[in-house]
PDB file of N, CA and C in Angstrom:
ATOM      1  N   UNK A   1       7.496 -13.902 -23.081  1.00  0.00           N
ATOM      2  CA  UNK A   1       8.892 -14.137 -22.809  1.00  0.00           C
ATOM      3  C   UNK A   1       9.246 -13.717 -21.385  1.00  0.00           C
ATOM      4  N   UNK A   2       8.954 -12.642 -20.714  1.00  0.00           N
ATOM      5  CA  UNK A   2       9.100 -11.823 -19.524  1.00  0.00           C
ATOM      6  C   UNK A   2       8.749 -13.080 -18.445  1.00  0.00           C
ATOM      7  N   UNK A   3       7.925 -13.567 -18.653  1.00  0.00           N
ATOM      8  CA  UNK A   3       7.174 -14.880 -17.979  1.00  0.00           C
ATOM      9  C   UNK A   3       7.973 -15.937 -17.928  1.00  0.00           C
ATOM     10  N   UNK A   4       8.542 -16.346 -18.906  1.00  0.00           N
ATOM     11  CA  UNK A   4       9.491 -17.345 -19.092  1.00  0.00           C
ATOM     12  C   UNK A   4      10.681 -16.727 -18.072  1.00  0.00           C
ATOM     13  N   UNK A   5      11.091 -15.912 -18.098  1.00  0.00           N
ATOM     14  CA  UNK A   5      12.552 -15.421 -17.572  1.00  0.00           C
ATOM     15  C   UNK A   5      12.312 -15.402 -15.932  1.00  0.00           C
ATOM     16  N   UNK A   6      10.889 -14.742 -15.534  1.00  0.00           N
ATOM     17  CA  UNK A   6      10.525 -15.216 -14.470  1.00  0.00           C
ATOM     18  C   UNK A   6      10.021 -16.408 -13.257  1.00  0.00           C
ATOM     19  N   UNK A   7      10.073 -17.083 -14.373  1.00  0.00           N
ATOM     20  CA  UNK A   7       9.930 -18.566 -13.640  1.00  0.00           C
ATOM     21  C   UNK A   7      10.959 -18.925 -12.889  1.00  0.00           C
ATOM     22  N   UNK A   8      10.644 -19.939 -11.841  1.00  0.00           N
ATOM     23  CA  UNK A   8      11.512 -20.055 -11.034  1.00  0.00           C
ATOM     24  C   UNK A   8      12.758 -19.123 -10.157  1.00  0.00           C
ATOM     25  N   UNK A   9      11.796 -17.981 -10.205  1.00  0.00           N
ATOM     26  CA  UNK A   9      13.135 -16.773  -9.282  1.00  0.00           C
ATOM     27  C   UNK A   9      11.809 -16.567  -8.745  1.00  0.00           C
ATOM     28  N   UNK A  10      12.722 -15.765  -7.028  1.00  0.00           N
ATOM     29  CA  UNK A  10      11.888 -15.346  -5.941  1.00  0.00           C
ATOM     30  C   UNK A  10      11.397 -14.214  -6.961  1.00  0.00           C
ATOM     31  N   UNK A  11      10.501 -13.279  -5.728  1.00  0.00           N
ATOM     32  CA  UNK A  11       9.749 -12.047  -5.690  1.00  0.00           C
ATOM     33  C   UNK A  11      10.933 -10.792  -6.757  1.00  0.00           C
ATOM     34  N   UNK A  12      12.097 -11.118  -5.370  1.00  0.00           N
ATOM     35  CA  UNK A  12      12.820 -10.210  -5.159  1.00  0.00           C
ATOM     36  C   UNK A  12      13.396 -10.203  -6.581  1.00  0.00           C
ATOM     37  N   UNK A  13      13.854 -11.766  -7.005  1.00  0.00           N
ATOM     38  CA  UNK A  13      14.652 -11.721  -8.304  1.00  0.00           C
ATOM     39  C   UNK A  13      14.007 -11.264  -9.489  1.00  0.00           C
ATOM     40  N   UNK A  14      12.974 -11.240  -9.349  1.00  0.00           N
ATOM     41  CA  UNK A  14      11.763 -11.350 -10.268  1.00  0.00           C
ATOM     42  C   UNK A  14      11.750  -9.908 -10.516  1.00  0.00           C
ATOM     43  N   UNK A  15      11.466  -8.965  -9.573  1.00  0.00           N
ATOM     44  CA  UNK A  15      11.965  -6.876  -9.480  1.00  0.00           C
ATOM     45  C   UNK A  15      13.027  -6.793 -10.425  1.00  0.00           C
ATOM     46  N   UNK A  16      13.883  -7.447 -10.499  1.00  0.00           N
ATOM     47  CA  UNK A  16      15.422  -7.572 -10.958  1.00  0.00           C
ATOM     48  C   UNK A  16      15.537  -7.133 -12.370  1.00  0.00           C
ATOM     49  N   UNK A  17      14.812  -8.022 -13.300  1.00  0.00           N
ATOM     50  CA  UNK A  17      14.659  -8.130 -14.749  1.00  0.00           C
ATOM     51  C   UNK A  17      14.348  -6.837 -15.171  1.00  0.00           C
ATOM     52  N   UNK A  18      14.970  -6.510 -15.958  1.00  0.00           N
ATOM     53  CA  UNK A  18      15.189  -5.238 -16.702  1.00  0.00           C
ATOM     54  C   UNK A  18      15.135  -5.529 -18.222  1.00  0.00           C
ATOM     55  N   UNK A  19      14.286  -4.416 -18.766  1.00  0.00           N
ATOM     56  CA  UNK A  19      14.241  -4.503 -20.527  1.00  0.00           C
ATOM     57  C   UNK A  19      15.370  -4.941 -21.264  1.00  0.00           C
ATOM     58  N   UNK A  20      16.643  -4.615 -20.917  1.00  0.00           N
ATOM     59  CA  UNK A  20      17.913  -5.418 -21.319  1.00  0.00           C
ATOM     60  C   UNK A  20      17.726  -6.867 -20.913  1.00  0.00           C
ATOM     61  N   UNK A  21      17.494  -7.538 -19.990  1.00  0.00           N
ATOM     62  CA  UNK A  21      17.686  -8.976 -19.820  1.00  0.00           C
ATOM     63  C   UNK A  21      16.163  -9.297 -21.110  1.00  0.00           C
ATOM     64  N   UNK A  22      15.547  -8.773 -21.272  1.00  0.00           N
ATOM     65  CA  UNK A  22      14.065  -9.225 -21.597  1.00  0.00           C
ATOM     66  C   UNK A  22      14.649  -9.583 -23.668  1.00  0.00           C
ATOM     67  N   UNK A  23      15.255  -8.332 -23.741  1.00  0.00           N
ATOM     68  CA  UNK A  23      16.255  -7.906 -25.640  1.00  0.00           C
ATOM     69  C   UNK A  23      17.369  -9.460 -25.560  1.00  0.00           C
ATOM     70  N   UNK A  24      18.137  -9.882 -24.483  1.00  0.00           N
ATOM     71  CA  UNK A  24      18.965 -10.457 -24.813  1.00  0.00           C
ATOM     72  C   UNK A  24      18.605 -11.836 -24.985  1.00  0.00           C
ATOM     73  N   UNK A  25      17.329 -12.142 -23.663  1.00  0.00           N
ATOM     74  CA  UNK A  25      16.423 -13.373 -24.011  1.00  0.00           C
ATOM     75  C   UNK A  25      16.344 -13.869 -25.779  1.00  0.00           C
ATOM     76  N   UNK A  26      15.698 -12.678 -26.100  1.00  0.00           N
ATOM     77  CA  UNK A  26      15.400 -13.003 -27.898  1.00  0.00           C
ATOM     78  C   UNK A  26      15.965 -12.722 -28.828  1.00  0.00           C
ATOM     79  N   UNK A  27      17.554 -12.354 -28.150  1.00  0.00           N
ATOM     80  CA  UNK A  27      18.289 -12.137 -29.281  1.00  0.00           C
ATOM     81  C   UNK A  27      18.280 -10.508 -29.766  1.00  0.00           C
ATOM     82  N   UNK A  28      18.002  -9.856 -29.719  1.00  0.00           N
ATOM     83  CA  UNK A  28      17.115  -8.135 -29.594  1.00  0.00           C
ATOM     84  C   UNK A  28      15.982  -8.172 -30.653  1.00  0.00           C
ATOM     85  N   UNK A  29      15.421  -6.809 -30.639  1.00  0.00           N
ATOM     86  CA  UNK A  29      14.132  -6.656 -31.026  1.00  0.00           C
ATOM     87  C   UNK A  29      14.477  -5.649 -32.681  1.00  0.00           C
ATOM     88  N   UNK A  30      13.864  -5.677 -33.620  1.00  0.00           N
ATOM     89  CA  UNK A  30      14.206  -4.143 -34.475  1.00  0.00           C
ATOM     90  C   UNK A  30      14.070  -2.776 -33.613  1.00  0.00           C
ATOM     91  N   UNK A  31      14.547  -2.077 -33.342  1.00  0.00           N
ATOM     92  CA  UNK A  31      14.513  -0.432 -32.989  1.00  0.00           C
ATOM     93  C   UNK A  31      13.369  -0.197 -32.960  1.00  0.00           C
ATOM     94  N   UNK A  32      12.406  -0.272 -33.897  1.00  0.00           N
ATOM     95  CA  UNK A  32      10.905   0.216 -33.423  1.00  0.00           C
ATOM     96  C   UNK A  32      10.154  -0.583 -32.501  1.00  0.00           C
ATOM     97  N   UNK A  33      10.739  -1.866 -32.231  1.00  0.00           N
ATOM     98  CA  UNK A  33      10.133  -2.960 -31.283  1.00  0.00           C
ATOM     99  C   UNK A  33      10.629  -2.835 -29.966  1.00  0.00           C
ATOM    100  N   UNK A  34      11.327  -2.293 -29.198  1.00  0.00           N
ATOM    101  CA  UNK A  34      12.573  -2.365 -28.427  1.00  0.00           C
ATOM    102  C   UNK A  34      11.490  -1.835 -26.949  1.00  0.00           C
ATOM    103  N   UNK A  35      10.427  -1.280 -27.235  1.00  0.00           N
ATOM    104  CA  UNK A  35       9.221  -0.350 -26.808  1.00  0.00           C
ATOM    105  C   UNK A  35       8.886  -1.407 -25.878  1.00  0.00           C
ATOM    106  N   UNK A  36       8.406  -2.699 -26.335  1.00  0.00           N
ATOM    107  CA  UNK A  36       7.672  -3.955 -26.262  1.00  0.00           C
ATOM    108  C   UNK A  36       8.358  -4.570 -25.150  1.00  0.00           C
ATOM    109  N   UNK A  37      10.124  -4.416 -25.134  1.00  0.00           N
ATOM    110  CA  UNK A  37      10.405  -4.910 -24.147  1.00  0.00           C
ATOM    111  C   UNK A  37      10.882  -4.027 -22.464  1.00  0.00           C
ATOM    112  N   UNK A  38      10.400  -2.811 -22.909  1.00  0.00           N
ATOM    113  CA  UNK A  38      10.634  -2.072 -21.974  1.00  0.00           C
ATOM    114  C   UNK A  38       9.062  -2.034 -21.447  1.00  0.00           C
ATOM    115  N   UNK A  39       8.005  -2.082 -21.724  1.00  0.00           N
ATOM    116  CA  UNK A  39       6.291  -2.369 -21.282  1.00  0.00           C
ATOM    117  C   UNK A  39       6.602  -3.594 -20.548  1.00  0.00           C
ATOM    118  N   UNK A  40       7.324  -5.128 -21.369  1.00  0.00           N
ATOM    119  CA  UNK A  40       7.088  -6.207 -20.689  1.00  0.00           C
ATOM    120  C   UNK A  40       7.799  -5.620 -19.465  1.00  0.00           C
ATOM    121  N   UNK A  41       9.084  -5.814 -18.763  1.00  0.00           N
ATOM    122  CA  UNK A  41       9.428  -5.343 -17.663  1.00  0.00           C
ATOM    123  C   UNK A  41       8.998  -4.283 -16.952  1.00  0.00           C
ATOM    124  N   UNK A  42       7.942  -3.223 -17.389  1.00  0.00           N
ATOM    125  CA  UNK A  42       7.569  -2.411 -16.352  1.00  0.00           C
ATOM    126  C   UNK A  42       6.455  -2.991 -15.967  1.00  0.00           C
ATOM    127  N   UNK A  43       5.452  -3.641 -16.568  1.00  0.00           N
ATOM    128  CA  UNK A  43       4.651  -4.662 -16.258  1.00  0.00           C
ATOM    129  C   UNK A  43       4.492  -5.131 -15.273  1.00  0.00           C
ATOM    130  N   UNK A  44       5.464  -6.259 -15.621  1.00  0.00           N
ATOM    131  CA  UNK A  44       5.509  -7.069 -14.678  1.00  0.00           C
ATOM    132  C   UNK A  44       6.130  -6.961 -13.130  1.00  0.00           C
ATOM    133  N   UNK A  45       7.044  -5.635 -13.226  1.00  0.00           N
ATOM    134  CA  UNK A  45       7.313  -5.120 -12.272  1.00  0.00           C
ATOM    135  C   UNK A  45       6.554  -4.375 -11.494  1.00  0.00           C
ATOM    136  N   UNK A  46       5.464  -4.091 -11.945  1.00  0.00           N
ATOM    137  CA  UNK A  46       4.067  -3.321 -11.101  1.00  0.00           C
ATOM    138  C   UNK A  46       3.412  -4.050 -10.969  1.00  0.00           C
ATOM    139  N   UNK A  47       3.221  -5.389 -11.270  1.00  0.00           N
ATOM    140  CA  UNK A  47       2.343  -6.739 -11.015  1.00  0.00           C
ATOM    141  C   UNK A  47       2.695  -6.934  -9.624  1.00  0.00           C
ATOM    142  N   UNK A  48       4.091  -7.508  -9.608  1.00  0.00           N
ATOM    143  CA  UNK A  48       4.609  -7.811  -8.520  1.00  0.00           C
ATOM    144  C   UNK A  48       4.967  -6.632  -6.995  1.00  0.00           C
ATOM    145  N   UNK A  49       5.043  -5.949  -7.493  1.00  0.00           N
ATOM    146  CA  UNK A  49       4.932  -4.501  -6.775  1.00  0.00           C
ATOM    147  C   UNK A  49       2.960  -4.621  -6.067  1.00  0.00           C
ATOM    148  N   UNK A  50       2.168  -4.508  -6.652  1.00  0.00           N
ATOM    149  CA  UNK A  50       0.829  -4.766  -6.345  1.00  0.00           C
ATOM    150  C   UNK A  50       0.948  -6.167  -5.693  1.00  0.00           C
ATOM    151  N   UNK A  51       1.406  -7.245  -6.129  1.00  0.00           N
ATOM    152  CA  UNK A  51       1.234  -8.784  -4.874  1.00  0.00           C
ATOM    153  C   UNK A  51       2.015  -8.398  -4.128  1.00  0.00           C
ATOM    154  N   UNK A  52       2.564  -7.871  -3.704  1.00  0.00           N
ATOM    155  CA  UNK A  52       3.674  -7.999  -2.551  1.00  0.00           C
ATOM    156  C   UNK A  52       2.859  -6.438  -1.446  1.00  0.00           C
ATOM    157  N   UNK A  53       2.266  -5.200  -2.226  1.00  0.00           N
ATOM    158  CA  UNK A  53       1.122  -5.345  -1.470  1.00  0.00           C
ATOM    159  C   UNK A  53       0.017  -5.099  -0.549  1.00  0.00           C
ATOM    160  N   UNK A  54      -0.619  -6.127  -1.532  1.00  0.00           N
ATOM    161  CA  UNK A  54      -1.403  -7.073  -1.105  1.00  0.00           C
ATOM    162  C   UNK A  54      -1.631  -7.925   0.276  1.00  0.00           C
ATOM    163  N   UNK A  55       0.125  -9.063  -0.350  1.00  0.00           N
ATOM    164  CA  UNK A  55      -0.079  -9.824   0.465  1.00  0.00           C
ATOM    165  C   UNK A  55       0.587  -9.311   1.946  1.00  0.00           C
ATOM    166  N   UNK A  56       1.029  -8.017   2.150  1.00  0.00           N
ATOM    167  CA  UNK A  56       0.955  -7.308   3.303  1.00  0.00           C
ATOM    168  C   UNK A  56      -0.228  -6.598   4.066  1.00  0.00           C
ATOM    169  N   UNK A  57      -1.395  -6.402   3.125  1.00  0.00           N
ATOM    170  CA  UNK A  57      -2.577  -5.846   3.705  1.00  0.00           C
ATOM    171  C   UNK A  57      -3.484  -6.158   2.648  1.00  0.00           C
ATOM    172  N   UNK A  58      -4.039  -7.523   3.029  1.00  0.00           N
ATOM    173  CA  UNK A  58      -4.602  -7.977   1.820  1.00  0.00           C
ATOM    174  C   UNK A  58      -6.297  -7.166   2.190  1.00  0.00           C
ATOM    175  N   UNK A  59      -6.660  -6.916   3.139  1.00  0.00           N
ATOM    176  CA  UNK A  59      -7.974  -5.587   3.329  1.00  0.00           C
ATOM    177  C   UNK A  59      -7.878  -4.590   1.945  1.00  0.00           C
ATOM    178  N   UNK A  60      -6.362  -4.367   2.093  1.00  0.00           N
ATOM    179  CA  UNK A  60      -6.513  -3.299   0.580  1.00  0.00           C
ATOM    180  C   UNK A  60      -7.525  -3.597  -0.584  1.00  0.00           C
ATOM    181  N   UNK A  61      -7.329  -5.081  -0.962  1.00  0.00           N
ATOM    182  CA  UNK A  61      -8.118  -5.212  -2.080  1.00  0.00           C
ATOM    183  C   UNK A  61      -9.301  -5.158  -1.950  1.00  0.00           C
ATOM    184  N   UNK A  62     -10.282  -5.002  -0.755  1.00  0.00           N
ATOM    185  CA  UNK A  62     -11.246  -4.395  -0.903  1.00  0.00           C
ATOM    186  C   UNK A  62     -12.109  -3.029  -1.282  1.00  0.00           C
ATOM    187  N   UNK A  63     -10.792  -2.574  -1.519  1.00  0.00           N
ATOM    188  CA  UNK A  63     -11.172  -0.884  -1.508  1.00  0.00           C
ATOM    189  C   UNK A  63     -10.316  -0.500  -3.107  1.00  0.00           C
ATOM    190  N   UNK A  64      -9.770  -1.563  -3.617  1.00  0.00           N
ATOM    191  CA  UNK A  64      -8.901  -1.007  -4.922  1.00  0.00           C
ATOM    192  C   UNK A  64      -9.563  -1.203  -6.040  1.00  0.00           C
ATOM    193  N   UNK A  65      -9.906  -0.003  -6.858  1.00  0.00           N
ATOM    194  CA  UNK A  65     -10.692   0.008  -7.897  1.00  0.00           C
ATOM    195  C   UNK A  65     -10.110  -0.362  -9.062  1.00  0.00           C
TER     196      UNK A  65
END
């Protein structure tokens, strides 16, 4: 779902998405699930955090284990 919400937005918009936008996408989660959407957004927010970078010193990825 996190993927879906990210399509078509920049970098920047993409940082944006927060575990609340991720609950309202699907309508919310049960209380013990709610976990799931706070992982998807930190996720993907350290994904993009790591490409961005990257694509400022892409040498890094030679040395990142």
């Amino acid at each position: 779902m996190v993927t879906e919400i990210a399509t078509n937005r920049t970098v920047e918009e993409a940082l944006k998405i927060k575990p609340e936008d991720i609950l309202d996408e699907l309508g919310g989660l049960p209380e013990d699930h709610v976990h799931c959407a706070v992982l998807a957004a930190h996720t993907l927010n350290q994904a993009l955090k790591d490409y961005q970078m990257m694509a400022k010193a892409p040498w890094k990825k030679l040395y990142k284990s």
